[in-house]
Protein backbone atom coordinates (compact mmCIF):
# COMPACT_ATOMS: atom_id res chain seq x y z
CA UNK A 1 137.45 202.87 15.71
CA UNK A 2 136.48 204.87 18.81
CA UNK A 3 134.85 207.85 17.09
CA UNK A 4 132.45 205.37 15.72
CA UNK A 5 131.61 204.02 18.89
CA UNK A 6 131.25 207.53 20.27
CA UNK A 7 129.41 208.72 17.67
CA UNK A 8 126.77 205.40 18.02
CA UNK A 9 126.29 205.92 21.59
CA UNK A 10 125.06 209.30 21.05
CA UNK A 11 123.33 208.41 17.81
CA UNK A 12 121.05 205.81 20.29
CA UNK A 13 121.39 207.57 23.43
CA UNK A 14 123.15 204.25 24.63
CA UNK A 15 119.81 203.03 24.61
CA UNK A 16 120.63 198.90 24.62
CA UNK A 17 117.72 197.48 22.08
CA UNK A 18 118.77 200.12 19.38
CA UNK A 19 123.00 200.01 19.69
CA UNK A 20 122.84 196.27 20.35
CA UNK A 21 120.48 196.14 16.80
CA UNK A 22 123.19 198.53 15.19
CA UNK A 23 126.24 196.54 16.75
CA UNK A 24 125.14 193.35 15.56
CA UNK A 25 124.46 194.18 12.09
CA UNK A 26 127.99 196.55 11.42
CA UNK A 27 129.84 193.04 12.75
CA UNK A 28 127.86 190.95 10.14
CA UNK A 29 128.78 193.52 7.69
CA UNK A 30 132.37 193.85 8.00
CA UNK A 31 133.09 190.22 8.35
CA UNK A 32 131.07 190.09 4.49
CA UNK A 33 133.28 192.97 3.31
CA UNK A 34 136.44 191.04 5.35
CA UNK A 35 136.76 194.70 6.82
CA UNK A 36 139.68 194.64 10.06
CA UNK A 37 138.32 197.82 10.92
CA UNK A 38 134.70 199.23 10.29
CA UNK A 39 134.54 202.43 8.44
CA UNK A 40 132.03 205.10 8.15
CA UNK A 41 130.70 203.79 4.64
CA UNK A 42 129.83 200.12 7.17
CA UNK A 43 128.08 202.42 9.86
CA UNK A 44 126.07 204.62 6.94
CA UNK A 45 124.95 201.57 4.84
CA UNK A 46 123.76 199.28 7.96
CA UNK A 47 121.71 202.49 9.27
CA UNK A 48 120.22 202.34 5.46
CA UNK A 49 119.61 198.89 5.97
CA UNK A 50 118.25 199.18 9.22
CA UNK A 51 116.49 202.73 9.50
CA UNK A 52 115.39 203.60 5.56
CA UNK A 53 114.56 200.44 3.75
CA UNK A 54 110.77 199.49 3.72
CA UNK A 55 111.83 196.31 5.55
CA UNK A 56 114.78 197.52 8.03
CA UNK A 57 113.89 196.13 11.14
CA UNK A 58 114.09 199.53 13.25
CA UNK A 59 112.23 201.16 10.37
CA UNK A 60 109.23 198.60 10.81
CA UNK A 61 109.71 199.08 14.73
CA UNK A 62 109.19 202.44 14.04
CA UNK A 63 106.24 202.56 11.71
CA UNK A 64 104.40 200.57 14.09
CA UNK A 65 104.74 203.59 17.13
CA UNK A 66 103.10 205.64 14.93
CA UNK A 67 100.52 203.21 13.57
CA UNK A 68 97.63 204.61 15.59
CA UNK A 69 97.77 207.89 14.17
CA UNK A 70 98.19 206.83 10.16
CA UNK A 71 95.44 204.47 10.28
CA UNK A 72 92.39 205.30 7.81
CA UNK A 73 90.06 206.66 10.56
CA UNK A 74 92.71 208.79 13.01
CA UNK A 75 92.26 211.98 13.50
CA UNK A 76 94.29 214.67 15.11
CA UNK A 77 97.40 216.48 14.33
CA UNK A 78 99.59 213.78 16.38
CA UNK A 79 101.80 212.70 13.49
CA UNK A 80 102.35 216.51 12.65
CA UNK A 81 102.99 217.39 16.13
CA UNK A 82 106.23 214.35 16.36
CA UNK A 83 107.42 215.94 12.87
CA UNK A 84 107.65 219.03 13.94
CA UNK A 85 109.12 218.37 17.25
CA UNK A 86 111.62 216.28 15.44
CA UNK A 87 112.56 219.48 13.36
CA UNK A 88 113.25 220.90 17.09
CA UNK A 89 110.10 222.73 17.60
CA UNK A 90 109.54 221.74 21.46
CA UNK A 91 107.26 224.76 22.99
CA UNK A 92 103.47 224.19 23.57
CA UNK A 93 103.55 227.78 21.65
CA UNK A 94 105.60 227.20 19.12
CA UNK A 95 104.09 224.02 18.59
CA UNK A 96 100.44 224.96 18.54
CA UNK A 97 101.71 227.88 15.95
CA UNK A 98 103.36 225.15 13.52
CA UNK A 99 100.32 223.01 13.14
CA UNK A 100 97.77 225.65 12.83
CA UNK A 101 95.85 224.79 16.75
CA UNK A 102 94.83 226.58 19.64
CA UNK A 103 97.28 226.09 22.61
CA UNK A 104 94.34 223.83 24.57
CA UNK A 105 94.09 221.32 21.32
CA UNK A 106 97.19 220.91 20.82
CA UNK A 107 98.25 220.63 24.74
CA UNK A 108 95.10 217.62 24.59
CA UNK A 109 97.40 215.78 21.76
CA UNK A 110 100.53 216.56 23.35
CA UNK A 111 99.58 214.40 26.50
CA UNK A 112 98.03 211.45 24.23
CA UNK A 113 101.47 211.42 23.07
CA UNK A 114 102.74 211.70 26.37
CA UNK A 115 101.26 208.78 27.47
CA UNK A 116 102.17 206.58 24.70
CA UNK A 117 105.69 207.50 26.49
CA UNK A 118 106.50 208.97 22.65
CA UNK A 119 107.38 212.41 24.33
CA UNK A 120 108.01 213.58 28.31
CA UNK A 121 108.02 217.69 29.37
CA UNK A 122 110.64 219.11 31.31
CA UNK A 123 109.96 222.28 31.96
CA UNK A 124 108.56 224.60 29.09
CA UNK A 125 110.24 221.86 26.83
CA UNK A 126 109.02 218.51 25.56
CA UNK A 127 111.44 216.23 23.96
CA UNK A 128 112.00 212.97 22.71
CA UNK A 129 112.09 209.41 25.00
CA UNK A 130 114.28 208.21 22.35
CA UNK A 131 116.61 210.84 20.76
CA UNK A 132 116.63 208.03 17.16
CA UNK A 133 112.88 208.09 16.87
CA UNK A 134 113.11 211.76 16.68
CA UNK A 135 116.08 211.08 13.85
CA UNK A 136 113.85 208.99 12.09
CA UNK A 137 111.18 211.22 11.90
CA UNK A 138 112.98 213.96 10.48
CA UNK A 139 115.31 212.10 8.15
CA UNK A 140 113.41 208.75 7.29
CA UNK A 141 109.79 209.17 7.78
CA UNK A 142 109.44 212.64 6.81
CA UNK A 143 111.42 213.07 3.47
CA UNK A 144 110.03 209.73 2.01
CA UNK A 145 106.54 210.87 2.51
CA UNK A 146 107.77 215.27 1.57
CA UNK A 147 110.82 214.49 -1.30
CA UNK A 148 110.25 214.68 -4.65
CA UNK A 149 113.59 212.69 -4.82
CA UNK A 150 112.94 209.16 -6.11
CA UNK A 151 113.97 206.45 -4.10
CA UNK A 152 117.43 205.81 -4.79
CA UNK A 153 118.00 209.60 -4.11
CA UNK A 154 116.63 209.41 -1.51
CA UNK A 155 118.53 206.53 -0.19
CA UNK A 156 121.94 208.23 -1.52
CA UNK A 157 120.50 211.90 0.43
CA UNK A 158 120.49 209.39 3.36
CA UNK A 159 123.78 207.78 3.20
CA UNK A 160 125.29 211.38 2.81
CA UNK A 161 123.35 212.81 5.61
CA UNK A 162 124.64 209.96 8.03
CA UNK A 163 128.45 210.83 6.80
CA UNK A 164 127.71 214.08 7.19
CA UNK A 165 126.55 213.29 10.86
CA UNK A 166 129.36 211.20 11.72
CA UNK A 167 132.24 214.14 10.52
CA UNK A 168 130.62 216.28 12.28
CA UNK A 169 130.72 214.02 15.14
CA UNK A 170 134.49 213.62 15.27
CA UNK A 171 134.91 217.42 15.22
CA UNK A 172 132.75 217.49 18.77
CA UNK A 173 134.96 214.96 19.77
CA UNK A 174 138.05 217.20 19.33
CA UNK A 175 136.36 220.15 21.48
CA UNK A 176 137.42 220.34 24.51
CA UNK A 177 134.40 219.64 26.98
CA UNK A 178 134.43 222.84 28.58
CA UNK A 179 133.78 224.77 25.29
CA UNK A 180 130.67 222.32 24.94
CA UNK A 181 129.17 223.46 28.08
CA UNK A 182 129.96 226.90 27.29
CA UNK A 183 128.37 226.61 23.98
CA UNK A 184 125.46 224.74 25.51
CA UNK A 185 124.64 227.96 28.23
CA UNK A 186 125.11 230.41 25.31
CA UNK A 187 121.59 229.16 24.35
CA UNK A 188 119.88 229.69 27.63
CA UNK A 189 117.06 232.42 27.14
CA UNK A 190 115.91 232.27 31.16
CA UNK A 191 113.39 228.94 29.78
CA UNK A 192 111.98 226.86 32.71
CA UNK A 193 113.19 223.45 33.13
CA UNK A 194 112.61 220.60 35.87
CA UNK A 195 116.05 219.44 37.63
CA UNK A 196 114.18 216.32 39.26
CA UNK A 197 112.01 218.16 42.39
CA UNK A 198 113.45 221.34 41.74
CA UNK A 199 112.35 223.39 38.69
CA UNK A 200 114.26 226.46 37.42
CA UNK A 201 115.14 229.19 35.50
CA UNK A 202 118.26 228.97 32.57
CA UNK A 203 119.59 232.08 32.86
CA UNK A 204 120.49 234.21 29.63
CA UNK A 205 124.13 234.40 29.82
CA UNK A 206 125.92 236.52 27.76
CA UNK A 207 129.86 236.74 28.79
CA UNK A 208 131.92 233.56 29.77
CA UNK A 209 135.22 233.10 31.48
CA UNK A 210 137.05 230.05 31.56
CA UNK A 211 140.07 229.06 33.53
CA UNK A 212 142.65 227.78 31.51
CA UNK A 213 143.59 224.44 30.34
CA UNK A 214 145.33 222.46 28.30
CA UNK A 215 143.51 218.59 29.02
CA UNK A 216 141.05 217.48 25.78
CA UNK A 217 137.88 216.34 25.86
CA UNK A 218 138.25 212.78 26.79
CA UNK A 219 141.09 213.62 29.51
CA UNK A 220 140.25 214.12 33.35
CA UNK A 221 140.45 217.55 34.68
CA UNK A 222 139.11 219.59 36.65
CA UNK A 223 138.17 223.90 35.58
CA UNK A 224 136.26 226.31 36.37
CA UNK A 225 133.33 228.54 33.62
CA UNK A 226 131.69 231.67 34.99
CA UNK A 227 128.74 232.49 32.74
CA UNK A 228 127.14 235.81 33.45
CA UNK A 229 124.30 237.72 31.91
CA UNK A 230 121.29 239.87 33.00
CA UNK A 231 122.17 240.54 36.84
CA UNK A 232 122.92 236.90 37.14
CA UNK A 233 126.10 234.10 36.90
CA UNK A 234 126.74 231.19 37.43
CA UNK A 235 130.40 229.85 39.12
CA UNK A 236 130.72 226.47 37.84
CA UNK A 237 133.63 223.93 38.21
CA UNK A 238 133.94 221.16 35.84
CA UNK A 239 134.73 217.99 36.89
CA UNK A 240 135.85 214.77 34.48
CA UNK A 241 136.84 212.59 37.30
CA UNK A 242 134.26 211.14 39.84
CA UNK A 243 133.76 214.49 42.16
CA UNK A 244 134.45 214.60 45.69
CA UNK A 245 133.85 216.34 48.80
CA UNK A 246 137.43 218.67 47.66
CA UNK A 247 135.36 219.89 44.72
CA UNK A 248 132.31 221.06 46.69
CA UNK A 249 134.45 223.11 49.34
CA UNK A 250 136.74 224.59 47.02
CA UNK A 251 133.48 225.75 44.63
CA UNK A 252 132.26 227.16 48.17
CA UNK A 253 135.15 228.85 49.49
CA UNK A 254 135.50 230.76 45.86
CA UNK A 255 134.86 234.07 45.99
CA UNK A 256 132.35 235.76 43.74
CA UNK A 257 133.17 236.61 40.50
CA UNK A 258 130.97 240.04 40.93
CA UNK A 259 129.73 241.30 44.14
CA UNK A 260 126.72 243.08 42.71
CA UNK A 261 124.98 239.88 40.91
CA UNK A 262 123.19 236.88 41.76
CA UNK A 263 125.90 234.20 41.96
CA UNK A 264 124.69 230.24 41.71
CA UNK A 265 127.47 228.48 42.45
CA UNK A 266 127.88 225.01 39.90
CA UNK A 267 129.37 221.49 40.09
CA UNK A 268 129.15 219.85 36.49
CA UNK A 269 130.54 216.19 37.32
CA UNK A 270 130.26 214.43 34.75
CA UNK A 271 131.53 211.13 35.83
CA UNK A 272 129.03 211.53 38.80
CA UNK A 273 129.61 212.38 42.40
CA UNK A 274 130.65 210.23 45.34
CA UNK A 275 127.88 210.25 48.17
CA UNK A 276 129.23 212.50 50.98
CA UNK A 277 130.24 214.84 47.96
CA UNK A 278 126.68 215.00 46.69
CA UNK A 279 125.29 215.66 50.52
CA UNK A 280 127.69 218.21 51.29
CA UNK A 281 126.62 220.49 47.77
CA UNK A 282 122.93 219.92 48.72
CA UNK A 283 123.87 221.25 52.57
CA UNK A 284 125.75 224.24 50.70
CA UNK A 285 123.27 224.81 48.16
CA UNK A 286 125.57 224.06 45.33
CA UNK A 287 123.87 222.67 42.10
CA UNK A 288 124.74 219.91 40.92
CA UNK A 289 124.80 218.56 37.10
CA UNK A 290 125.26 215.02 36.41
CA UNK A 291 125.65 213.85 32.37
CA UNK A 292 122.56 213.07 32.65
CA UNK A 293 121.43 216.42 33.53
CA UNK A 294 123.85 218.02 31.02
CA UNK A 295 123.09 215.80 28.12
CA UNK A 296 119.00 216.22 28.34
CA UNK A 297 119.70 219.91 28.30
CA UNK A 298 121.65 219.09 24.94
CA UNK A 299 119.06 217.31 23.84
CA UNK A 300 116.33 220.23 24.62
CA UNK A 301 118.49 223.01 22.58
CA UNK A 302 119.35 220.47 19.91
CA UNK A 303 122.92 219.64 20.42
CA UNK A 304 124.84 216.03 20.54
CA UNK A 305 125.13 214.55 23.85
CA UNK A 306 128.51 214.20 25.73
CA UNK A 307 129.50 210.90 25.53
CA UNK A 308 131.74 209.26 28.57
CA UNK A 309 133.35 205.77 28.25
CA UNK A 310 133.29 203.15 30.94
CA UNK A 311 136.45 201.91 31.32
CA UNK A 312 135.25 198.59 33.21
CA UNK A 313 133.50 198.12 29.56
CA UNK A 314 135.62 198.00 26.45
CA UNK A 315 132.70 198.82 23.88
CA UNK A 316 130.34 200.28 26.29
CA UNK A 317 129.35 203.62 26.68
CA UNK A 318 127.70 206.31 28.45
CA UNK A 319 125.39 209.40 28.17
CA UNK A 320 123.86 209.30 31.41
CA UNK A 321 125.48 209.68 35.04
């Protein structure tokens, strides 16, 4: 079904080695089951297989990234550092407060971890190179070694924290993707992050307008969100077509919202942005957000990515643009 696929594409980021792993096993599955259709109970059982058994193969992957921090003579708070980022601490302050170190000590084991390429910094915020590492951490890893559960519990907690994961899912997939972005500003607190060269400010926003519109979530259209908040806003058009030169100029000839503020003016395309398009809002000074760009600032305030299908690829699928 499609919300499966959706949902296992953000699950793994898209990330090839980890679908490919999960794709493979849910076929083997369902032909053993003679299943015509997979089902939620497939998905949950192979991620058991796969993620939470002592021998699942992305479990054992897994237990050997963190190998040189649980070996008998490591030291360090490393291990507690990934844990608690998994749990979606991601501040060098708030960080250094959860696992009881000065800022400096705990910035030192930060960057060992950086350069294992375990965790990258954008901005104030470090996050996650792979979004189901971080998922392991928290629900496999973690609550083996913390639960008091024995292991069958814990394997049933598992199974209904994956079906949990996956209804939830389906309801994101029924918002309509300019309600995701809106929710998605709603947590900006004026944190730094880097937009490639450029860094900058995420502005606290605290009213939203939205033009309306009647197109779902996995329809193109194109509509316009003007968050405001604190002397500042942001005029942003939303694009779910590939964005042209048409979107730029008519972002650029709309007037502002409110005179008396700071207006940024916003092109969210999130099936990217032909070439002369992406020149011209870099001439007008019109920022421009990619999926990619939208999706790792889901990632940094904890929220599933938005998930685009290719239609050139039957089961393949997108988070980046």
């Amino acid at each position: 079904p499609q919300n499966l696929k959706y949902f296992l594409v953000a699950f793994t980021d898209g990330h090839p080695f980890f679908l490919d792993a999960i794709a493979n096993r849910i076929r083997e599955c369902s032909k053993l089951k003679l299943e015509s259709e997979v089902s939620r109970q497939v998905v949950a059982e192979v991620l058991l297989k796969l993620l939470f058994e002592s021998q699942g193969v992305l479990n054992q992957f897994f237990l050997k990234v963190i190998a040189p921090w649980t070996r008998s003579d490591a030291h360090g708070s490393q291990l507690l550092i990934l844990t608690e980022m998994a749990k979606g601490v991601n501040k060098l302050k708030d960080i250094s407060t959860s696992i009881h170190r000065n800022q400096r000590e705990a910035s030192k084991q930060i960057q060992e971890l950086m350069e294992h390429e375990l965790i990258l910094k954008t901005g104030v915020f470090y996050r996650f190179h792979n979004k189901i590492f971080k998922f392991w951490l928290k629900e496999v890893y973690e609550k083996k070694e913390l639960s008091l559960l024995g292991t069958a519990g814990k394997a049933e907690e598992f199974l209904s924290r994956i079906d949990q994961m996956i209804l939830e899912y389906d309801e994101l997939l029924k918002m309509d993707v300019i309600d995701r972005v809106q929710n998605l500003f709603s947590e900006f607190k004026n944190e730094i992050v880097d937009f490639g060269e450029k860094r900058r400010k995420l502005p606290h926003f605290t009213e939203f307008i939205k033009s309306a519109g009647t197109s779902g979530a996995l329809h193109g259209s194109s509509r316009s969100l003007i968050a405001k908040g604190h002397g500042r806003c942001w005029v942003c058009k939303v694009v779910e077509e590939r964005a042209s030169e048409k979107e730029v100029l008519d972002l650029v000839k709309s007037e502002p919202h409110d005179k008396h503020v700071m207006s940024t003016k916003v092109l969210i395309a999130l099936n990217g942005a032909e070439e002369n398009a992406k020149l011209l809002a870099k001439e007008k000074r019109v920022l421009t957000l990619g999926l990619s760009r939208i999706n790792m600032l889901m990632d940094i305030f904890g929220k599933s990515p938005i998930v685009r299908m290719r239609p050139m690829f039957n089961d393949r699928a997108t988070t980046s643009k």
